[in-house]
C-alpha atoms as a PDB file:
ATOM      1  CA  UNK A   1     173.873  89.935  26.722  1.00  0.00           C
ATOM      2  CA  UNK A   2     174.765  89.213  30.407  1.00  0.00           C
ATOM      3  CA  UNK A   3     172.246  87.178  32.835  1.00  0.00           C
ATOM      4  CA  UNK A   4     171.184  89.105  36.073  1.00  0.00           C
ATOM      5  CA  UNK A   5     171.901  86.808  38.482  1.00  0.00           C
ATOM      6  CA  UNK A   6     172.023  88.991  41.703  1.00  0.00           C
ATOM      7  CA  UNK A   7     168.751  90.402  42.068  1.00  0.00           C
ATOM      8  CA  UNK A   8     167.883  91.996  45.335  1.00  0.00           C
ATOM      9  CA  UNK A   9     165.011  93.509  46.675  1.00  0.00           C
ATOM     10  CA  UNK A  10     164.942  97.339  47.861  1.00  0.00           C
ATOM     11  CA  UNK A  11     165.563  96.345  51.270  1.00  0.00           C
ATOM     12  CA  UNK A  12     169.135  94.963  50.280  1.00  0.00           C
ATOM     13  CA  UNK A  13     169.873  97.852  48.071  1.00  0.00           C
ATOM     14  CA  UNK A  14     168.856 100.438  50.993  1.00  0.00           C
ATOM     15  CA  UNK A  15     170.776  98.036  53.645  1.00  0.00           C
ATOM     16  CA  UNK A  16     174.147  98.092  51.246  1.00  0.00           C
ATOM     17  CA  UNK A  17     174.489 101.647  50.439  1.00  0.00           C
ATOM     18  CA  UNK A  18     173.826 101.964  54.173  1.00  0.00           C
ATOM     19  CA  UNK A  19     176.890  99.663  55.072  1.00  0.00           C
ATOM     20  CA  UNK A  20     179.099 101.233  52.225  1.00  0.00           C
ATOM     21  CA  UNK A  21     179.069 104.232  54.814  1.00  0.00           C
ATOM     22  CA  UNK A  22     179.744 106.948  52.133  1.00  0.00           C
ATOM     23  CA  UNK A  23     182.577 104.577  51.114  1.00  0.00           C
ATOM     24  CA  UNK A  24     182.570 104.301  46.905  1.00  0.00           C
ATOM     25  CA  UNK A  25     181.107 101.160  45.830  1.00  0.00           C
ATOM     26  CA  UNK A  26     183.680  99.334  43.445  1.00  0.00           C
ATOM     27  CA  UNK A  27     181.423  96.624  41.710  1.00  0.00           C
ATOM     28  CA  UNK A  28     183.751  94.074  40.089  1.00  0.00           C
ATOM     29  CA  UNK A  29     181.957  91.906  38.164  1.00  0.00           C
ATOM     30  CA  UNK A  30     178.850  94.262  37.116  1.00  0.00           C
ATOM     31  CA  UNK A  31     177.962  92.599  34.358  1.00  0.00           C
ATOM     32  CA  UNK A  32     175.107  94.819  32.864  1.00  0.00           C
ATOM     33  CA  UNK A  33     175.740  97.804  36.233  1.00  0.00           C
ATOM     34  CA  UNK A  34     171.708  96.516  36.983  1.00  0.00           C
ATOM     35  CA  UNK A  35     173.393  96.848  41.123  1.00  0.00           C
ATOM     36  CA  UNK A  36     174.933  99.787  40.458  1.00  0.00           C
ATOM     37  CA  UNK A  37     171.770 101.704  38.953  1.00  0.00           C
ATOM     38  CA  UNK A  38     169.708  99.854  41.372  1.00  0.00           C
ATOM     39  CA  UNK A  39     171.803 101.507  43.969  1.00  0.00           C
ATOM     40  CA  UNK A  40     171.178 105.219  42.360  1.00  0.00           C
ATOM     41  CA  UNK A  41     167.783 105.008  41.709  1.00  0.00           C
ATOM     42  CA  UNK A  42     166.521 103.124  44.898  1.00  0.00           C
ATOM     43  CA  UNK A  43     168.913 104.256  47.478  1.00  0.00           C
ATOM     44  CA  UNK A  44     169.675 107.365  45.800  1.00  0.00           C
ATOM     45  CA  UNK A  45     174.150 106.242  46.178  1.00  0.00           C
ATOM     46  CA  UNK A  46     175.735 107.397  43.440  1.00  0.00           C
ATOM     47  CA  UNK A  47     179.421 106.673  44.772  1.00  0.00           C
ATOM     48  CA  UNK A  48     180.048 103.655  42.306  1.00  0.00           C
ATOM     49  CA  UNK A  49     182.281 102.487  39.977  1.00  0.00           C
ATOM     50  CA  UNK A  50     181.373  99.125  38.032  1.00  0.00           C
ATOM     51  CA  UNK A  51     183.794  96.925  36.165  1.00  0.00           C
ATOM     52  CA  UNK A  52     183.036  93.922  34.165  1.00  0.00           C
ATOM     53  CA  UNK A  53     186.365  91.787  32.806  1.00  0.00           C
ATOM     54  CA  UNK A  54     183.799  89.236  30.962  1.00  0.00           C
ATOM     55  CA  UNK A  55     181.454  91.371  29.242  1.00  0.00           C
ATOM     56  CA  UNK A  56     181.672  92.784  25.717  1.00  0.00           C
ATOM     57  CA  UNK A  57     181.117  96.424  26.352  1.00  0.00           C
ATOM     58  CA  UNK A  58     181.101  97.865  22.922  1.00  0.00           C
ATOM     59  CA  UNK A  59     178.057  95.434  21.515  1.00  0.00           C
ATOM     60  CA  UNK A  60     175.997  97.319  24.700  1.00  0.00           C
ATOM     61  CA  UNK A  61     177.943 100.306  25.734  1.00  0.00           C
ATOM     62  CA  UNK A  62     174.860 102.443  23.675  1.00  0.00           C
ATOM     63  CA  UNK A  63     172.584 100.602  25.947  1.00  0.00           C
ATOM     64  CA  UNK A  64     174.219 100.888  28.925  1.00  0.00           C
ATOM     65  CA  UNK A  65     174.467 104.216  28.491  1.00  0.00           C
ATOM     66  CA  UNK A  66     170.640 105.022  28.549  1.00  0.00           C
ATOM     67  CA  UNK A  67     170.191 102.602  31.169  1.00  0.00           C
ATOM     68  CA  UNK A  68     172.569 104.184  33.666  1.00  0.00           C
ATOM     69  CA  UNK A  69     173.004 107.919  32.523  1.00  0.00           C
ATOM     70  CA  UNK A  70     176.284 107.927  32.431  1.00  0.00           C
ATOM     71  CA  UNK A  71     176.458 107.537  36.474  1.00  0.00           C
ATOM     72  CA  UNK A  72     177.717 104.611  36.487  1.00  0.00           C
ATOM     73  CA  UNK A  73     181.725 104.597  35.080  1.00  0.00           C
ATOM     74  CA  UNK A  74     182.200 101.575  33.259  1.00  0.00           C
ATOM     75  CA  UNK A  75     185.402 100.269  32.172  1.00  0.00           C
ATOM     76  CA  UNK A  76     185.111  98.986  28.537  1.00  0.00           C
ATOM     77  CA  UNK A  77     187.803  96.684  26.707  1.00  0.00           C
ATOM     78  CA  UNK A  78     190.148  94.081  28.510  1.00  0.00           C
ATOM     79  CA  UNK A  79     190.437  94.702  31.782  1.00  0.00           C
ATOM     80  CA  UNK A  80     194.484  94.986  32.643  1.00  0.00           C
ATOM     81  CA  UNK A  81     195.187  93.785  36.201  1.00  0.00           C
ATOM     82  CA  UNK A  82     197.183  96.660  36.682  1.00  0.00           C
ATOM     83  CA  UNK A  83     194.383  99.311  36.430  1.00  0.00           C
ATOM     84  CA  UNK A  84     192.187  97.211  38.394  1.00  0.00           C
ATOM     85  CA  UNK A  85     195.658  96.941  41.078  1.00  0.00           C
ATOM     86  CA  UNK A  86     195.960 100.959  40.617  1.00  0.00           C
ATOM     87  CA  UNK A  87     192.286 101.752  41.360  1.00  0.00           C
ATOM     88  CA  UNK A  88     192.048  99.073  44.430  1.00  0.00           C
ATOM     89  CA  UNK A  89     195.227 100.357  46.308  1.00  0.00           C
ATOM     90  CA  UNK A  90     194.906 104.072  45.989  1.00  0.00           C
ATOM     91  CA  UNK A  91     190.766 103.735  47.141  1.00  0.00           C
ATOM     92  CA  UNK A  92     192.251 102.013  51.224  1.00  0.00           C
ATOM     93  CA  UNK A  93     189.296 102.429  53.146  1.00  0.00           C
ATOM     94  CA  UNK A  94     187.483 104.946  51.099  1.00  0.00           C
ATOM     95  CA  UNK A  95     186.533 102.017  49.140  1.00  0.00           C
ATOM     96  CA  UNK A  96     183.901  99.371  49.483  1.00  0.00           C
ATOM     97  CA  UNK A  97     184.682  96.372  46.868  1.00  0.00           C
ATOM     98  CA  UNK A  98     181.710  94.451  45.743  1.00  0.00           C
ATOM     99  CA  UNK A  99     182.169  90.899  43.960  1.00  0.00           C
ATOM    100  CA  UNK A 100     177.820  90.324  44.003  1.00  0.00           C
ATOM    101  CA  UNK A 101     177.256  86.587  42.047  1.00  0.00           C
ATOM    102  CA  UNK A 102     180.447  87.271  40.079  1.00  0.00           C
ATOM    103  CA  UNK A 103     181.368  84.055  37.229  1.00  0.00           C
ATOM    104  CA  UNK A 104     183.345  81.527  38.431  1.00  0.00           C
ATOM    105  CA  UNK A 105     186.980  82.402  37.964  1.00  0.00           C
ATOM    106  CA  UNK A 106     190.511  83.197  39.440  1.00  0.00           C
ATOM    107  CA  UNK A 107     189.659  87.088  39.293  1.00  0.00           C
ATOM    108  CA  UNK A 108     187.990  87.530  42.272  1.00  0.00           C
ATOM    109  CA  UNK A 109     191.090  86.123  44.158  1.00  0.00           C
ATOM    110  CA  UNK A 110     192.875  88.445  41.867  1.00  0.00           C
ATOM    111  CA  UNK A 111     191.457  91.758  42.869  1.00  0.00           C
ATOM    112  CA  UNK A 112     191.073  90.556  46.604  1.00  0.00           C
ATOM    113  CA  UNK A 113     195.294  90.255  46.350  1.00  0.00           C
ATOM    114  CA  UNK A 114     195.413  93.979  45.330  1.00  0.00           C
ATOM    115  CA  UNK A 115     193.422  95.489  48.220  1.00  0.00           C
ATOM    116  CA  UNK A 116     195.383  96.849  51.646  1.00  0.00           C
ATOM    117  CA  UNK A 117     194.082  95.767  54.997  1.00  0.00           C
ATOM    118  CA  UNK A 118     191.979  98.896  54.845  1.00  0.00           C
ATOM    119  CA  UNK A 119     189.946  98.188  52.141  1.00  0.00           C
ATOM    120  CA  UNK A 120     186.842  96.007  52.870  1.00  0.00           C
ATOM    121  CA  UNK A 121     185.511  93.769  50.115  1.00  0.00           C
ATOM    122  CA  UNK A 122     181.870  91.777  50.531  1.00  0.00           C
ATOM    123  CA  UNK A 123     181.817  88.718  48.405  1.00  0.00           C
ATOM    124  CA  UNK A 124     177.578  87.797  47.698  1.00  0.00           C
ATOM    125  CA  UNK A 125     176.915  84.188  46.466  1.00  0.00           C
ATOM    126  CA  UNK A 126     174.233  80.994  46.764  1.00  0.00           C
ATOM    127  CA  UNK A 127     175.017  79.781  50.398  1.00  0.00           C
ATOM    128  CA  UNK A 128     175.999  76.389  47.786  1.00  0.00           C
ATOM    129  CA  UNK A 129     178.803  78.581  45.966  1.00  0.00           C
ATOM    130  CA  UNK A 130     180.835  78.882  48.417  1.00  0.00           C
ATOM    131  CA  UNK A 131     181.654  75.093  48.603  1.00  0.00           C
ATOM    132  CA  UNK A 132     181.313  74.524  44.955  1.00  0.00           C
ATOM    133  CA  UNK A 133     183.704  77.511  43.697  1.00  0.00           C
ATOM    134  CA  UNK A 134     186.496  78.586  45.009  1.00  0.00           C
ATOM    135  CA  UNK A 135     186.259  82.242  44.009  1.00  0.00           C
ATOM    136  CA  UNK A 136     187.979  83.320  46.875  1.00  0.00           C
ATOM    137  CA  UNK A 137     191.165  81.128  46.496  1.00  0.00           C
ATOM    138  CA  UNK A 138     193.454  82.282  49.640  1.00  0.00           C
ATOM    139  CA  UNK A 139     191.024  84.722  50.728  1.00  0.00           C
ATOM    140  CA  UNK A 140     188.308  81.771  51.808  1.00  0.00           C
ATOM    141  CA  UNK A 141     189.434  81.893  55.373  1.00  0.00           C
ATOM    142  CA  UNK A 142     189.155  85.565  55.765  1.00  0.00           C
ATOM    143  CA  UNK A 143     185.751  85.725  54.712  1.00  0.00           C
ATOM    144  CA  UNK A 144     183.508  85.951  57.457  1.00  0.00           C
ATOM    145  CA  UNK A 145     179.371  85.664  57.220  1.00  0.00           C
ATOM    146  CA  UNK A 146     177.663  88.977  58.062  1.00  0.00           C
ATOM    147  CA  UNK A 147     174.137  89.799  58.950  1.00  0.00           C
ATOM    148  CA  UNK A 148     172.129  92.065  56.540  1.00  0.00           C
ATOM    149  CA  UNK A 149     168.489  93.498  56.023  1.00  0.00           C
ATOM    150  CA  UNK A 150     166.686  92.186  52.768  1.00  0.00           C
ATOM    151  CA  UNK A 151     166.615  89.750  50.638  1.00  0.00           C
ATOM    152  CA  UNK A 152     167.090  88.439  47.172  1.00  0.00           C
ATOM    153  CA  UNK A 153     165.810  86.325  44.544  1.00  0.00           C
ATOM    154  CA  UNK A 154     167.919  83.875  45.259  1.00  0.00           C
ATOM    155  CA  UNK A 155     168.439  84.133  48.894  1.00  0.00           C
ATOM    156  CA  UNK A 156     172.144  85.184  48.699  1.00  0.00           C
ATOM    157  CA  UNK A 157     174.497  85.341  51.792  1.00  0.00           C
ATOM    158  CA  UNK A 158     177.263  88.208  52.117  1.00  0.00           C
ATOM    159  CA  UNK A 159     181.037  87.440  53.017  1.00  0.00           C
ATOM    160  CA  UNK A 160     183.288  90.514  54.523  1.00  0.00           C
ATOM    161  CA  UNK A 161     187.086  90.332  53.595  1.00  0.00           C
ATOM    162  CA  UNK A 162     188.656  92.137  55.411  1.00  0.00           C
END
């Protein structure tokens, strides 16, 4: 089962749904969707889509399921860069991408590559992450610190790429 490692407090939720400006919230990286339902039932934004390419959907999809109501769309088996391109370049700015405590790998970079200049994409990590990992590959100098409201268990700071 996947660790929650982003956990943020209602103020977070509220302030991101807020900042997604009616925008659909693409959450690559969801792990178990616990943002994404967090978003629905706190903040009452149902405009997301949640992705995990490390996660073995069928042992939980049941699970899931019940957890999220079917409001969150989850895509199950291997996730093909192509869909992932497909979905990021036809959303431009009507989508928000979310990458919040993602694992440590080239994907991140990989999804930021698909996205047009419209589309904005917030990366959330450790304020250490971001000199340990290099999740954001080419993409590092673009990302640029932003203020929000809330908190999180871990004290997180937010990147926008845009």
């Amino acid at each position: 089962m996947s660790s929650t490692f982003f956990q943020p407090d209602d103020k977070l939720v509220n302030w991101l749904a807020e900042y997604a400006k009616n925008r659909v919230i693409f959450d690559i990286g969801c792990g178990n969707g616990h943002l994404l339902e967090k978003l629905r039932d706190v903040a009452g934004y149902k405009k997301t889509i949640g992705i995990e390419p490390f996660y073995d959907m069928e042992a939980h999809l049941e699970k899931m399921q019940n957890n999220l109501n079917n409001m969150v769309k989850i895509l199950s088996q291997k996730v093909e860069d192509k869909m992932v391109e497909s979905i990021i370049r036809a959303g431009k700015e009507n989508i928000l991408l979310v990458f919040a405590r993602p694992c440590h790998s080239d994907f991140v970079e990989n999804a930021l590559s698909f996205k047009n200049k419209e589309t904005e994409a917030l990366y959330i990590t450790v304020p250490e992450n971001i000199e340990r990992y290099d999740d954001l590959g080419s993409f590092r100098d673009k990302a640029v610190k932003i203020k929000h409201i809330g908190s999180s268990k871990d004290k997180e700071v937010i990147y926008s790429i845009k």
